[in-house]
N, C-alpha and C. Protein backbone atom coordinates (compact mmCIF):
# COMPACT_ATOMS: atom_id res chain seq x y z
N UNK A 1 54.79 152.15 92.37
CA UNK A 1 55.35 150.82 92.42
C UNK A 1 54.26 149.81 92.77
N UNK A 2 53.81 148.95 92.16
CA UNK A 2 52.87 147.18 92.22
C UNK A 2 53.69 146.97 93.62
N UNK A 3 53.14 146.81 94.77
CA UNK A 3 53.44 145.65 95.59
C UNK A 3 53.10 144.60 95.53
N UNK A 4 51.53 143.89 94.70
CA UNK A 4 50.38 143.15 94.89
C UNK A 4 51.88 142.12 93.75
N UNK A 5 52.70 142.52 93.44
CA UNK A 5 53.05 141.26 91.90
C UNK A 5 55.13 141.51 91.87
N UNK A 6 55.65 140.29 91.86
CA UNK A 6 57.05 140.38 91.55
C UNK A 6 57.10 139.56 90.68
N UNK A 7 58.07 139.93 89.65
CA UNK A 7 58.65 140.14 88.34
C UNK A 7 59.80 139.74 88.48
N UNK A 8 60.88 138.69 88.09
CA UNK A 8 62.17 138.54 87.80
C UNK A 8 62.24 137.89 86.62
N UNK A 9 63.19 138.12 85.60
CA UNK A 9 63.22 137.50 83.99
C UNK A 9 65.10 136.73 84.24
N UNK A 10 65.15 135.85 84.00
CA UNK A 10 66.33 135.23 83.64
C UNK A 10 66.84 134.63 82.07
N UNK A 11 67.53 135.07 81.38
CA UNK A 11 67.68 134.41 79.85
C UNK A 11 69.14 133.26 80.53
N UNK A 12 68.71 131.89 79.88
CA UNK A 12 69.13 130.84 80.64
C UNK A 12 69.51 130.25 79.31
N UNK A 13 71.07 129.77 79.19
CA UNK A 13 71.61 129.33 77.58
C UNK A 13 71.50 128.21 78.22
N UNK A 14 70.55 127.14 78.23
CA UNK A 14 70.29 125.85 77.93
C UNK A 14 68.78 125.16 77.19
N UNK A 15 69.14 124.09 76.64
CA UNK A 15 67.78 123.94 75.84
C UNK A 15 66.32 123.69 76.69
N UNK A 16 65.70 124.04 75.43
CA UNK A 16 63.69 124.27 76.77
C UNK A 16 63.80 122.87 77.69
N UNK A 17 63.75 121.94 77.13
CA UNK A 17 63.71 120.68 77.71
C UNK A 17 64.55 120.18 79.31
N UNK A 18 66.06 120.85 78.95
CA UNK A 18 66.24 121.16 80.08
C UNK A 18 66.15 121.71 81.46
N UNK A 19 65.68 123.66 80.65
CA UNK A 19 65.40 124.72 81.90
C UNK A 19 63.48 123.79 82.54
N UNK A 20 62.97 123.30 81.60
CA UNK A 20 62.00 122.81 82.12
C UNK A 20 62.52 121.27 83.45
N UNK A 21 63.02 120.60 83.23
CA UNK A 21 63.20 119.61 84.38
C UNK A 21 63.58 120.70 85.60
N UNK A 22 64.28 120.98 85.24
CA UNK A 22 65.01 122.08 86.79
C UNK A 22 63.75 122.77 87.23
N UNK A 23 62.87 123.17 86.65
CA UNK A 23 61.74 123.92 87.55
C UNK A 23 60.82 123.04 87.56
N UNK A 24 60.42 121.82 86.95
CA UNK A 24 59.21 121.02 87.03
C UNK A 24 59.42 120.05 87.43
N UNK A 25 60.99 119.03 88.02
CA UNK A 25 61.27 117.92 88.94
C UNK A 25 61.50 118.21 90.19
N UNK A 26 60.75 117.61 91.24
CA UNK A 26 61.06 118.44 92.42
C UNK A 26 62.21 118.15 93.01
N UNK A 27 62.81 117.10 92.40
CA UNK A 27 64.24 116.91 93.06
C UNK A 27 65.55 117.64 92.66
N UNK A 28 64.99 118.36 91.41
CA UNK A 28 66.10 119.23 90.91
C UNK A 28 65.85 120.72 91.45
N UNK A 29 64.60 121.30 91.19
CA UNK A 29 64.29 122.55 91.80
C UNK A 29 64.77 122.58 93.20
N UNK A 30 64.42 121.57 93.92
CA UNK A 30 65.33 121.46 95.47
C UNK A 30 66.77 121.58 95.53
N UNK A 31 67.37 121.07 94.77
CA UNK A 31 68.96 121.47 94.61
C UNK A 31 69.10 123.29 94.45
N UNK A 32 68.76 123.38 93.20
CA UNK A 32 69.33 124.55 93.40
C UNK A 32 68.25 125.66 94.12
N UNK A 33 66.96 125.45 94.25
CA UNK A 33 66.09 126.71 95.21
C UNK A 33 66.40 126.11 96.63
N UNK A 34 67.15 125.04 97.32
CA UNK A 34 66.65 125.21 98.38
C UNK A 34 66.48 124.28 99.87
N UNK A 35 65.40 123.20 99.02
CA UNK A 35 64.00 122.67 99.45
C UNK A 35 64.33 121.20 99.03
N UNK A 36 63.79 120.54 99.85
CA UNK A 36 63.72 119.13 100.29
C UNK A 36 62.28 118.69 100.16
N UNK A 37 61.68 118.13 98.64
CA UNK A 37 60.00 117.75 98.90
C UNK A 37 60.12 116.54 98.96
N UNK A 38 58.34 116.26 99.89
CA UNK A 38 57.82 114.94 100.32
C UNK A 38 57.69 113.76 98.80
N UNK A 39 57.63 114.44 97.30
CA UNK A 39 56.90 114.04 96.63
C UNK A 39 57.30 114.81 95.33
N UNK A 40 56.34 114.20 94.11
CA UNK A 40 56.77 115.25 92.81
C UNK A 40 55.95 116.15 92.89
N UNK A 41 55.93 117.25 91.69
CA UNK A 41 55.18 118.37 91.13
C UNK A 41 54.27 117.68 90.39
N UNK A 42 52.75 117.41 90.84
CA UNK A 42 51.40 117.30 90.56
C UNK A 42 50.35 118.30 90.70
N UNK A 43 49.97 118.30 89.34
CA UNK A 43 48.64 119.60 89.29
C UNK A 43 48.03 119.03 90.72
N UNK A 44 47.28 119.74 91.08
CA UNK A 44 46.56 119.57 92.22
C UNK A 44 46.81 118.95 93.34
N UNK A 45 48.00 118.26 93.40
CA UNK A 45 48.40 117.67 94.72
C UNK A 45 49.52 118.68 95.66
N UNK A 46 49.58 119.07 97.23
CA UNK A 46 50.02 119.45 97.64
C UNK A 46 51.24 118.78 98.00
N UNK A 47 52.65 119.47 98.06
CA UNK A 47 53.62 118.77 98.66
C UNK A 47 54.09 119.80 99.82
N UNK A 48 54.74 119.24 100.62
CA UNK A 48 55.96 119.53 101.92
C UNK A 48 57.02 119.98 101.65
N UNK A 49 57.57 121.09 101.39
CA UNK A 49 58.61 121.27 101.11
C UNK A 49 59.62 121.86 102.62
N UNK A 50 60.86 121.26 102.48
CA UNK A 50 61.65 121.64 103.92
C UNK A 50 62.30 122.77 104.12
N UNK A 51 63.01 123.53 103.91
CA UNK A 51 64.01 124.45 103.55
C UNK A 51 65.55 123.36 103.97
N UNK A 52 66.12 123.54 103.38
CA UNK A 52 67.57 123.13 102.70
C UNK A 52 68.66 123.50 102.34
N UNK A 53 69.73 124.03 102.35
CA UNK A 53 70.64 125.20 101.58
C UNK A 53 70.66 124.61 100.42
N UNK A 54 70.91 125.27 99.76
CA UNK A 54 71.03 125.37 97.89
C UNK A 54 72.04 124.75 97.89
N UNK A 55 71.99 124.11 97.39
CA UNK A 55 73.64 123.16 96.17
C UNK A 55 74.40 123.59 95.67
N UNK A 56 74.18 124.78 95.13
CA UNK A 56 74.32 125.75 93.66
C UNK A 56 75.58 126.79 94.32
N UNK A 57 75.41 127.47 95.29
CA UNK A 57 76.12 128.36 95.53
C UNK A 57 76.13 128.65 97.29
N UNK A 58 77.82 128.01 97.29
CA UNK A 58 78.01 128.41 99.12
C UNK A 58 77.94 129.50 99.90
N UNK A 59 78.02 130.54 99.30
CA UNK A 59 77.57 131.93 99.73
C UNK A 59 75.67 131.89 100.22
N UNK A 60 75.32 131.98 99.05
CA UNK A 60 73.95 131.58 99.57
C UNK A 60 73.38 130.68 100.25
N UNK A 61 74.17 129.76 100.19
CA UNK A 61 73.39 128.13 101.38
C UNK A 61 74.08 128.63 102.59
N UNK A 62 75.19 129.38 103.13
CA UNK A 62 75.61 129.59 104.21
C UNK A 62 73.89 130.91 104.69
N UNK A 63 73.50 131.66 103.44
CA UNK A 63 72.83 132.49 104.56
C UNK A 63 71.22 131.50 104.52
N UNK A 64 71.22 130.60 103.81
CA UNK A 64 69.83 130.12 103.82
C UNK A 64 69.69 128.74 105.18
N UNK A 65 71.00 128.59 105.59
CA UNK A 65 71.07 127.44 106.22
C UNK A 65 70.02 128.25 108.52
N UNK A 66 70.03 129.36 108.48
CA UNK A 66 69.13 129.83 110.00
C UNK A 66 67.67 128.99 109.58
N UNK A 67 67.40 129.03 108.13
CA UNK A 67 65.71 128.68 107.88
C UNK A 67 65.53 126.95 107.19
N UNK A 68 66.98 126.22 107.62
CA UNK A 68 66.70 124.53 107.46
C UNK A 68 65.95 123.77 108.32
N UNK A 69 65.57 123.29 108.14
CA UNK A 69 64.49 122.15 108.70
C UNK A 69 63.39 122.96 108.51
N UNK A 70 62.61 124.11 108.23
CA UNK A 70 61.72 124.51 108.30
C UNK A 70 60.57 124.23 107.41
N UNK A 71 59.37 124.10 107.75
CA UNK A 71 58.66 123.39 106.16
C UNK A 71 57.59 124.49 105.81
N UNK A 72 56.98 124.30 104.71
CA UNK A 72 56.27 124.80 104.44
C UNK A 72 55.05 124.39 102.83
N UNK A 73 53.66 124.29 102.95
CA UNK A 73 53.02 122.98 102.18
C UNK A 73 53.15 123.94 100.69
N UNK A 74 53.62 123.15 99.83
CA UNK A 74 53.29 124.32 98.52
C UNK A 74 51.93 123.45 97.84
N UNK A 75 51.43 124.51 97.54
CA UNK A 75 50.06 123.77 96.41
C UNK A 75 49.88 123.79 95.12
N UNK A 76 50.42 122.72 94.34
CA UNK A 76 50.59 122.83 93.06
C UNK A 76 49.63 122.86 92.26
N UNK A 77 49.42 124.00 91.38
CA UNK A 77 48.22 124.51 90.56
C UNK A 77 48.63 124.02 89.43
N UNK A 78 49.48 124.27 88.63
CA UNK A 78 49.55 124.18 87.12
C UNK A 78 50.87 122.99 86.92
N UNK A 79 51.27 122.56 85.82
CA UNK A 79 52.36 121.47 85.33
C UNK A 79 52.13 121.28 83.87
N UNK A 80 52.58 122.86 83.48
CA UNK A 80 52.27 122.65 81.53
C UNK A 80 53.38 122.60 81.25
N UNK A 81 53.48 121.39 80.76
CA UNK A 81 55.48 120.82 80.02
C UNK A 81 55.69 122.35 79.43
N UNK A 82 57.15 122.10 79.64
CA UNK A 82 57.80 123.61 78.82
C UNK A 82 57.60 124.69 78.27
N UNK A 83 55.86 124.77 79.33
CA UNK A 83 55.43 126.21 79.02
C UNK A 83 55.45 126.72 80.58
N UNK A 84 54.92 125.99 81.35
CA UNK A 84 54.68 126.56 82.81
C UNK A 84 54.14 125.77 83.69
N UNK A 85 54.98 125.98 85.01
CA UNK A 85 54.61 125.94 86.31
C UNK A 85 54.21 126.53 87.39
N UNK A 86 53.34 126.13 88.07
CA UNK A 86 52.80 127.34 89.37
C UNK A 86 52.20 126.23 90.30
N UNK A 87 52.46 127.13 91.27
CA UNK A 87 51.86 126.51 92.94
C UNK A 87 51.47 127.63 93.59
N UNK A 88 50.93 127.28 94.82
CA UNK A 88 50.59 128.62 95.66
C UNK A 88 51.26 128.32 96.90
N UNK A 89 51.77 128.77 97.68
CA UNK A 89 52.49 128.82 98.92
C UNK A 89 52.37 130.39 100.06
N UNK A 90 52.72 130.27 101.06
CA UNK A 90 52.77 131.30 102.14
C UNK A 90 53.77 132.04 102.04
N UNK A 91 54.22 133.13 101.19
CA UNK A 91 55.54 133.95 100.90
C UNK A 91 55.66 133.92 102.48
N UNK A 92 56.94 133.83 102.60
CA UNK A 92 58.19 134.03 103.96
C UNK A 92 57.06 133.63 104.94
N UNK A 93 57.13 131.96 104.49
CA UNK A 93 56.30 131.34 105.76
C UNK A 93 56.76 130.42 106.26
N UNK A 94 57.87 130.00 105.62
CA UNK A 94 58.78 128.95 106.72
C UNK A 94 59.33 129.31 107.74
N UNK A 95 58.71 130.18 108.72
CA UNK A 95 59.16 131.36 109.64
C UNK A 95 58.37 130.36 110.99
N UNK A 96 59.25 130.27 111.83
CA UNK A 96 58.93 129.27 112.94
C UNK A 96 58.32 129.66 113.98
N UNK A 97 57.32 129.27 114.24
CA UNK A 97 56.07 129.45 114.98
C UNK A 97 54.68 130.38 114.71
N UNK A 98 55.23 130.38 113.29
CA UNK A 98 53.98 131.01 112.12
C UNK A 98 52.95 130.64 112.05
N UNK A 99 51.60 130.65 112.06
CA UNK A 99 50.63 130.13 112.26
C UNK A 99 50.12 130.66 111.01
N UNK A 100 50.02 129.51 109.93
CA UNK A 100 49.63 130.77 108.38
C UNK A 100 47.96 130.02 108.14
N UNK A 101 47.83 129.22 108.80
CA UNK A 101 46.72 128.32 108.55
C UNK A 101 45.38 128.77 107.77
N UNK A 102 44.72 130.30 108.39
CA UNK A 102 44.12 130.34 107.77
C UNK A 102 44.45 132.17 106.87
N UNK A 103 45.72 132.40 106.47
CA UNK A 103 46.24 133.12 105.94
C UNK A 103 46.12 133.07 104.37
N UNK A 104 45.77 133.95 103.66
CA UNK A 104 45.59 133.62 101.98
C UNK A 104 47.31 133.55 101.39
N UNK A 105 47.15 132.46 100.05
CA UNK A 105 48.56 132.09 99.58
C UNK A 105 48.90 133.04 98.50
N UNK A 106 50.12 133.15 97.87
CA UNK A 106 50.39 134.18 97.21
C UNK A 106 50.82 132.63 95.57
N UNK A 107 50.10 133.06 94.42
CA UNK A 107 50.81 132.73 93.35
C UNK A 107 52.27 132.68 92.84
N UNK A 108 52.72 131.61 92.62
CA UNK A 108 54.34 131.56 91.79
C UNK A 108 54.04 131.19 90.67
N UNK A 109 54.61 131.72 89.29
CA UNK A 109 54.16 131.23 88.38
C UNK A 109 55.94 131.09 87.58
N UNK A 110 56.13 130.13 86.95
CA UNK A 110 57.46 130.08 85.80
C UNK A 110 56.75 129.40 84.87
N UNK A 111 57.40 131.00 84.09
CA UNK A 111 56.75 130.39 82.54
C UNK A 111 57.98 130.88 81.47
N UNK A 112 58.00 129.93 80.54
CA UNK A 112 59.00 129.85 79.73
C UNK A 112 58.73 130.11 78.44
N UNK A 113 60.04 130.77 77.82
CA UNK A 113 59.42 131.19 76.52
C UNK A 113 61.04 130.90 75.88
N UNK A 114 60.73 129.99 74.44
CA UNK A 114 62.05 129.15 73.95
C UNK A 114 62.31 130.99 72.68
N UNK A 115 63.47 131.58 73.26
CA UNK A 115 64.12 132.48 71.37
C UNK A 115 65.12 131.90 71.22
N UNK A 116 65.85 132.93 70.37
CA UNK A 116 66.69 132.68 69.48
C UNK A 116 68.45 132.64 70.53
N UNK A 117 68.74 133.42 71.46
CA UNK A 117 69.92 133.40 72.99
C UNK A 117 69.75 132.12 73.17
N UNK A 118 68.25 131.78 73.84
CA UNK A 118 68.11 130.67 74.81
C UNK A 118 66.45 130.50 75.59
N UNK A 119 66.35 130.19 76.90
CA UNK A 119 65.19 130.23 77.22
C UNK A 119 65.16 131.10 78.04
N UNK A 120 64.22 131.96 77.98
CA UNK A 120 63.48 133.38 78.68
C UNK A 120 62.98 132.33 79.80
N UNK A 121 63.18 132.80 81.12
CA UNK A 121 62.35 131.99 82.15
C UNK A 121 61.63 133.52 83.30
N UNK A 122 60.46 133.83 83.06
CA UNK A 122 59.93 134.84 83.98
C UNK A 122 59.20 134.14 85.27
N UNK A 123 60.05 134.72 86.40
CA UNK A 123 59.04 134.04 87.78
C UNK A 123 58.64 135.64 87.94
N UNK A 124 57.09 135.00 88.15
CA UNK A 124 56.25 135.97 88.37
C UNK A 124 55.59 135.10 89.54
N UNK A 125 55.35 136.25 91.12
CA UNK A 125 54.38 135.82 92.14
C UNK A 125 53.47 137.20 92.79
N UNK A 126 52.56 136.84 92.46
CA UNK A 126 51.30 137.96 92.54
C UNK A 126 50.46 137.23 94.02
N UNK A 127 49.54 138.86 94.33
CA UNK A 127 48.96 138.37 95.75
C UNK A 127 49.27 138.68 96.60
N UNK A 128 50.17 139.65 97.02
CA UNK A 128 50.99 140.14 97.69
C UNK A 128 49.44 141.06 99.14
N UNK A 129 49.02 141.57 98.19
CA UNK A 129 47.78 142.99 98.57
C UNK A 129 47.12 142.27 99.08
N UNK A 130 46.62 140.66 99.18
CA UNK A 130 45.75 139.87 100.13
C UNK A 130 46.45 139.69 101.32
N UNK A 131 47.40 139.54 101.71
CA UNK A 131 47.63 139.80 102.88
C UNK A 131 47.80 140.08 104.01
N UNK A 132 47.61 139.78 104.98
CA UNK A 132 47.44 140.80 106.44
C UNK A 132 48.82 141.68 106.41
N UNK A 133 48.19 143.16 106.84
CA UNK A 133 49.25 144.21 106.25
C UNK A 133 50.41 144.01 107.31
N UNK A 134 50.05 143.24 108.59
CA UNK A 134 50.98 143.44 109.23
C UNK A 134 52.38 142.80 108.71
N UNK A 135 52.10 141.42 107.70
CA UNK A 135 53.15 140.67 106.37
C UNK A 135 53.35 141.02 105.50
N UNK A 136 52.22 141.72 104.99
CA UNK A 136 52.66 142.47 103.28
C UNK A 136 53.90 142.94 103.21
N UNK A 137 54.31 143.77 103.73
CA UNK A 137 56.12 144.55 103.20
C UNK A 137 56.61 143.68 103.33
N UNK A 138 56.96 142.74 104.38
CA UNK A 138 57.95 142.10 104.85
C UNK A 138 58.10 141.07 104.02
N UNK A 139 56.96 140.31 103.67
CA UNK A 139 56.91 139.14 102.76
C UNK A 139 57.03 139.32 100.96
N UNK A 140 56.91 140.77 100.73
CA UNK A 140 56.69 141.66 99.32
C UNK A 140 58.24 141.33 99.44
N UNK A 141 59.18 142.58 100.41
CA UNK A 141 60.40 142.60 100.45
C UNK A 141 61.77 141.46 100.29
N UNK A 142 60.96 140.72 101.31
CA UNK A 142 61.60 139.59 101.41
C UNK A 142 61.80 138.66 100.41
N UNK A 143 60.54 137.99 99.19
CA UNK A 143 60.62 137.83 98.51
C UNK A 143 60.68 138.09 97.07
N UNK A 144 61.03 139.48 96.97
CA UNK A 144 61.54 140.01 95.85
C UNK A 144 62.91 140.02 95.67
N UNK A 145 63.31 140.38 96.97
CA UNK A 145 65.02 139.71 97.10
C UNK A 145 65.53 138.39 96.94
N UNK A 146 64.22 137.51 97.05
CA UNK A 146 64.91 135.94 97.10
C UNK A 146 64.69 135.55 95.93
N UNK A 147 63.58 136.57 94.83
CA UNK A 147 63.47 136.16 93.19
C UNK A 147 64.47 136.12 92.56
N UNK A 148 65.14 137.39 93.18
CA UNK A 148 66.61 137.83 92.30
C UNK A 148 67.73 137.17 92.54
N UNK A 149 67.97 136.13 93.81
CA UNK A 149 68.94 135.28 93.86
C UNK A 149 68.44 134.07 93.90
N UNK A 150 67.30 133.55 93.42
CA UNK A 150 66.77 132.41 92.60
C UNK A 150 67.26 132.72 91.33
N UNK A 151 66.99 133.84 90.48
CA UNK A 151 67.39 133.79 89.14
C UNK A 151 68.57 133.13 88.92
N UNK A 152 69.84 133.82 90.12
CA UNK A 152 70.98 133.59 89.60
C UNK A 152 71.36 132.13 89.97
N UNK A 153 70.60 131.53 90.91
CA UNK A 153 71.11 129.97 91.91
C UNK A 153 70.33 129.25 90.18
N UNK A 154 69.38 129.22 89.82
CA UNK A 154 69.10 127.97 88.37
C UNK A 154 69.91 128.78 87.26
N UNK A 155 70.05 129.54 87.04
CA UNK A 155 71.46 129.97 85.97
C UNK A 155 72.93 129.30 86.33
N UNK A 156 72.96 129.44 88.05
CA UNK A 156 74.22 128.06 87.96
C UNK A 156 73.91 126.72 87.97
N UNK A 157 72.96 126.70 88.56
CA UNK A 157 72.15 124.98 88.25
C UNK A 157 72.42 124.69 86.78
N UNK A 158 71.90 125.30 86.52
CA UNK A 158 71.95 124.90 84.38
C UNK A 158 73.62 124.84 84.11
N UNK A 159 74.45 125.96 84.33
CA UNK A 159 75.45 125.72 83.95
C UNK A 159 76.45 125.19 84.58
N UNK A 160 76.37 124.53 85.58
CA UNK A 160 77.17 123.06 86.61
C UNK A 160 76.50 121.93 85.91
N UNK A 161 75.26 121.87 85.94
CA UNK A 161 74.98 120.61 85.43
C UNK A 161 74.89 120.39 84.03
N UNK A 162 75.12 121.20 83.08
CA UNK A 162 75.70 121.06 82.05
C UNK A 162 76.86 120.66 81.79
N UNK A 163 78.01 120.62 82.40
CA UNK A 163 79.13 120.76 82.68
C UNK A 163 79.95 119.28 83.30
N UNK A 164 78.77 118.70 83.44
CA UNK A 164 78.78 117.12 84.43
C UNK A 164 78.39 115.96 83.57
């Protein structure tokens, strides 16, 4: 089993143009991942992001609501229209009284691919193996579980706000 890389694929029935705002406006990705940012998604500019409960689904904002107010800086690397987005951030670092300062960041990458269903959206976050081992599982674990109920929180994003 790769610990160093997580893999989640979502096929999302709305058009590219759309599944792209939801992961590349930061005011929409905050609805349904979460997160409350200082600012937009700029190549190279860092933003603040807060933790927030999700919009999307009350089951999940009830268990995401222990880690609100918590922040954490994401660093936005890439912003290729309706092909892909990526930042780098501290997997399971909005963890309070964390000191990640001089801790290495782990890659997020969403990249989109338009067929013939709909849009293929793969979050892929690699980097895991740089880590101090005493975080590696925990932060591997932790966020491989939170890929898989990201998939499903912008699959209802898309289809609520379609719907509106």
């Amino acid at each position: 089993m790769n610990t160093d890389r997580i893999e989640k694929e979502v096929l999302l029935k709305a058009p590219l143009e759309r599944v792209w705002r939801a992961i590349s406006n930061a005011e929409e990705f905050g609805r349904w991942f979460g997160v409350r940012f200082d600012g937009p998604f700029e190549a190279g500019v860092p933003v603040t992001g807060v933790m927030t409960p999700t919009t999307v689904d009350a089951e999940i904002a009830k268990d995401q609501e222990p880690y609100a107010g918590l922040a954490d800086v994401w660093h936005i690397e890439a912003v290729e229209p309706q092909r892909r987005f990526a930042y780098r951030w501290h997997p399971y670092g909005a963890e309070e009284g964390l000191d990640l300062t001089d801790e290495p960041t782990t890659l997020v990458e969403f990249i989109l691919e338009e067929t013939a269903e709909g849009v293929l959206l793969c979050i892929v976050e690699s980097g895991f193996a740089a880590l101090p081992a005493a975080r590696r599982a925990s932060a591997f674990e932790g966020n491989s579980q939170g890929w898989a109920a990201q998939t499903d929180l912008i699959r209802k994003y898309l289809e609520i706000s379609e719907r509106v």
